[in-house]
N, C-alpha and C. Protein backbone atom coordinates (compact mmCIF):
# COMPACT_ATOMS: atom_id res chain seq x y z
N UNK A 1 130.27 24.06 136.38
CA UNK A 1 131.20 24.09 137.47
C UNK A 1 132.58 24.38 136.91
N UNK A 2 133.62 25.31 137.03
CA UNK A 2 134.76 25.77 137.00
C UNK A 2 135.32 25.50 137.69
N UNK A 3 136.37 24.75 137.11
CA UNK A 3 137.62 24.16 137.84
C UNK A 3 138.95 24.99 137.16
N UNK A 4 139.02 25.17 136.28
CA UNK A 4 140.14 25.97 135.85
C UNK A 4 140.80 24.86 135.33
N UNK A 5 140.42 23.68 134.79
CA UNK A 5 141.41 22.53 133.96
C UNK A 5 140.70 22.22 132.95
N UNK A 6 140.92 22.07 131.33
CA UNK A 6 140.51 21.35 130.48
C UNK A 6 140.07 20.12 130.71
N UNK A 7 139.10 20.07 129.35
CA UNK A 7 138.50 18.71 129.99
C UNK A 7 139.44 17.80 129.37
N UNK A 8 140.28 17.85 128.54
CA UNK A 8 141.55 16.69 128.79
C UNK A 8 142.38 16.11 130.09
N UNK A 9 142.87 17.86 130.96
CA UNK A 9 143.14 17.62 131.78
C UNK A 9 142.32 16.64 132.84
N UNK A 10 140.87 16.86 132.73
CA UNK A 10 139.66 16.25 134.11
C UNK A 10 139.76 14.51 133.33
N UNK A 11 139.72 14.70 132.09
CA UNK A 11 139.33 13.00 131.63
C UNK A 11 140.94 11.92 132.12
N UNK A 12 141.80 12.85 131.78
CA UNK A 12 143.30 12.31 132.54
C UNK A 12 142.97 12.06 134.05
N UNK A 13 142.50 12.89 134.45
CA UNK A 13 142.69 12.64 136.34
C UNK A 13 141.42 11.24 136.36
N UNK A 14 140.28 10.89 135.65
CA UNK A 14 139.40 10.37 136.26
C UNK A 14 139.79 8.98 135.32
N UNK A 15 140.47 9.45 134.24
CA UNK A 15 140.38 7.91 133.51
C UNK A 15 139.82 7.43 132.48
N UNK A 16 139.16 9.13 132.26
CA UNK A 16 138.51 8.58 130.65
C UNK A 16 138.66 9.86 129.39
N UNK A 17 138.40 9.74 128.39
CA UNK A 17 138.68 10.54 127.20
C UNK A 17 138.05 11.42 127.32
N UNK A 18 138.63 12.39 126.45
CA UNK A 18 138.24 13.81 126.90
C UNK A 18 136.84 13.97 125.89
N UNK A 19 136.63 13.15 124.83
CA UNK A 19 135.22 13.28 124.32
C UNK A 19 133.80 12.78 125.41
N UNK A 20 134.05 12.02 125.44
CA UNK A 20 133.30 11.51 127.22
C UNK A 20 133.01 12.03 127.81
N UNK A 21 134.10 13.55 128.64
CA UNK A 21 133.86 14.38 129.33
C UNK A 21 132.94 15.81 128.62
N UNK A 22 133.14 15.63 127.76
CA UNK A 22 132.37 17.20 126.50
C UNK A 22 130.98 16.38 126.27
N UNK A 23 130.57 14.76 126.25
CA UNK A 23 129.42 14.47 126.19
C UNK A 23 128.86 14.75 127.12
N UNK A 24 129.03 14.32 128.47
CA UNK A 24 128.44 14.50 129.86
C UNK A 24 128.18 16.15 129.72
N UNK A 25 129.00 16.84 129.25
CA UNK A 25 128.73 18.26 129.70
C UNK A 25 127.90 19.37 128.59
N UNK A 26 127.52 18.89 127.47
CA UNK A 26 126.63 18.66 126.60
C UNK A 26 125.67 18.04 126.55
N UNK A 27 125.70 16.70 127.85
CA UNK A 27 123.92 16.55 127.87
C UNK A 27 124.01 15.03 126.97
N UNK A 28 125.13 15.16 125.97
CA UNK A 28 124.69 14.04 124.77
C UNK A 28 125.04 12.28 125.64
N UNK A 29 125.60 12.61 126.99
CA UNK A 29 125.86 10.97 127.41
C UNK A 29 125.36 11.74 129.31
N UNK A 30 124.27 11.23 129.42
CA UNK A 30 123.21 11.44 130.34
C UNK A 30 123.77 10.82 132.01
N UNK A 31 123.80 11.52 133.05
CA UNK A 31 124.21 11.50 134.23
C UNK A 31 123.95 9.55 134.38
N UNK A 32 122.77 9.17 134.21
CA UNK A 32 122.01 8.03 134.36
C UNK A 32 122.77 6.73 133.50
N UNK A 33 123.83 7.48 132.72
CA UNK A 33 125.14 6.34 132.20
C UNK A 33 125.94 6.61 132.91
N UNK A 34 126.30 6.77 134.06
CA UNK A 34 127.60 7.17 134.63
C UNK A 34 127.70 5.96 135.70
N UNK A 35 128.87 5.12 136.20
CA UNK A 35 128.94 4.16 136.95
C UNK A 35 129.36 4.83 138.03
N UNK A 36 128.61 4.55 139.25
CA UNK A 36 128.93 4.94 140.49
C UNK A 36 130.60 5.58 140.27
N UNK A 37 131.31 4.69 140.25
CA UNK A 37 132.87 4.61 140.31
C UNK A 37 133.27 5.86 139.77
N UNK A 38 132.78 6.15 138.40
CA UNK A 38 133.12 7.23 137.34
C UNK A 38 132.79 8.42 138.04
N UNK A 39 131.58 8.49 138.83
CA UNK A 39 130.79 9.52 139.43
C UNK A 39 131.79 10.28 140.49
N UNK A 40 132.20 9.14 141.01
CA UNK A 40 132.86 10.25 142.63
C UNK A 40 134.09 10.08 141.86
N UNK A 41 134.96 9.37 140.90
CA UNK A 41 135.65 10.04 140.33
C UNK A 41 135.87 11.48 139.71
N UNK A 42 135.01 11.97 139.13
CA UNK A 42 134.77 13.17 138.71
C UNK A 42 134.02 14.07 140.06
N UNK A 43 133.73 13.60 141.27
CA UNK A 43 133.44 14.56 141.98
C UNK A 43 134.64 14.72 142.90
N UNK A 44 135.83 13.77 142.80
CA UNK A 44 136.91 13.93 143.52
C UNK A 44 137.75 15.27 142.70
N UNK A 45 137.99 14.76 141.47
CA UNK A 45 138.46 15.71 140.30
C UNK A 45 137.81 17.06 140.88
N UNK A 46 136.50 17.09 140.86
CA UNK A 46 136.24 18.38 140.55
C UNK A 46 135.95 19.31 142.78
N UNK A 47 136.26 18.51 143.04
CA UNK A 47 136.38 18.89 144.46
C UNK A 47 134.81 19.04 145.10
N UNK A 48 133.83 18.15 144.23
CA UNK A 48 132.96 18.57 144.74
C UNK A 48 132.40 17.40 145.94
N UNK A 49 131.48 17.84 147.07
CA UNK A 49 131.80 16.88 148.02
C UNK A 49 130.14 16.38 147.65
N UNK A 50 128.95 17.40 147.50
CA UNK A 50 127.69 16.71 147.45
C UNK A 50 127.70 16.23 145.54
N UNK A 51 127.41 15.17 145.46
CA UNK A 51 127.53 14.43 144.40
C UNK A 51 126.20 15.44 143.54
N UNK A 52 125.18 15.19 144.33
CA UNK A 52 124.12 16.01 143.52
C UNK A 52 124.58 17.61 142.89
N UNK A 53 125.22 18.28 143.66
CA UNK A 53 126.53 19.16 142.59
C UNK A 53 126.60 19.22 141.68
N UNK A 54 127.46 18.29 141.03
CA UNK A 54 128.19 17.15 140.03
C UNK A 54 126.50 17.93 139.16
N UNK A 55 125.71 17.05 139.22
CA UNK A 55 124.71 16.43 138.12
C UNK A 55 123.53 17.57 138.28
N UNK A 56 123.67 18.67 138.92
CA UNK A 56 123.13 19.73 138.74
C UNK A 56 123.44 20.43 137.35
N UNK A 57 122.36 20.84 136.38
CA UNK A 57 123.32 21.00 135.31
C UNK A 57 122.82 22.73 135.23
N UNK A 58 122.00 23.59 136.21
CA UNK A 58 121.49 24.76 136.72
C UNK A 58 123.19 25.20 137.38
N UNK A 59 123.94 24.37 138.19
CA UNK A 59 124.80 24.31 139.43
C UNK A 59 125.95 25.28 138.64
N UNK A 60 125.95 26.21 138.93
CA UNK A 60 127.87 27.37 138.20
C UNK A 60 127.96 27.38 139.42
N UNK A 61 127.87 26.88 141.05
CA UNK A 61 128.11 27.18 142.33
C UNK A 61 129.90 26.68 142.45
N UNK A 62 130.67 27.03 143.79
CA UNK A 62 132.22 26.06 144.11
C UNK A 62 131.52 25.21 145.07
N UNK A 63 132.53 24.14 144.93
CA UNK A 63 132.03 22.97 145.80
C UNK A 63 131.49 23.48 147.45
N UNK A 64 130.55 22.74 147.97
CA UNK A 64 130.50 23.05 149.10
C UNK A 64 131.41 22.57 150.49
């Protein structure tokens, strides 16, 4: 998913480090560790409205 912000920039808006955000998106820290809270955090960040979006990892779609 393309947002056009570094993932420093996305870990600033949601609250967590930008290694955190390169794990999730690498696969190496698994959707199934993510706390609700963290979740629609990063789907607010990333404008996406269906959460399943988010954790599509097939998904290069813009939010719906």
């Amino acid at each position: 998913m393309k947002r056009g912000m570094t993932q420093r920039e996305l870990a600033e808006k949601v609250g967590m480090l930008g290694g955190n955000i390169a794990a999730i998106e690498c696969g190496r820290r698994s959707e199934a560790n993510l706390t609700l809270a963290t979740a629609i955090k990063l789907c607010d960040a990333l404008r996406v409205r269906n959460p399943r979006k988010l954790l599509d990892s097939d998904s290069e779609t813009s939010a719906d």
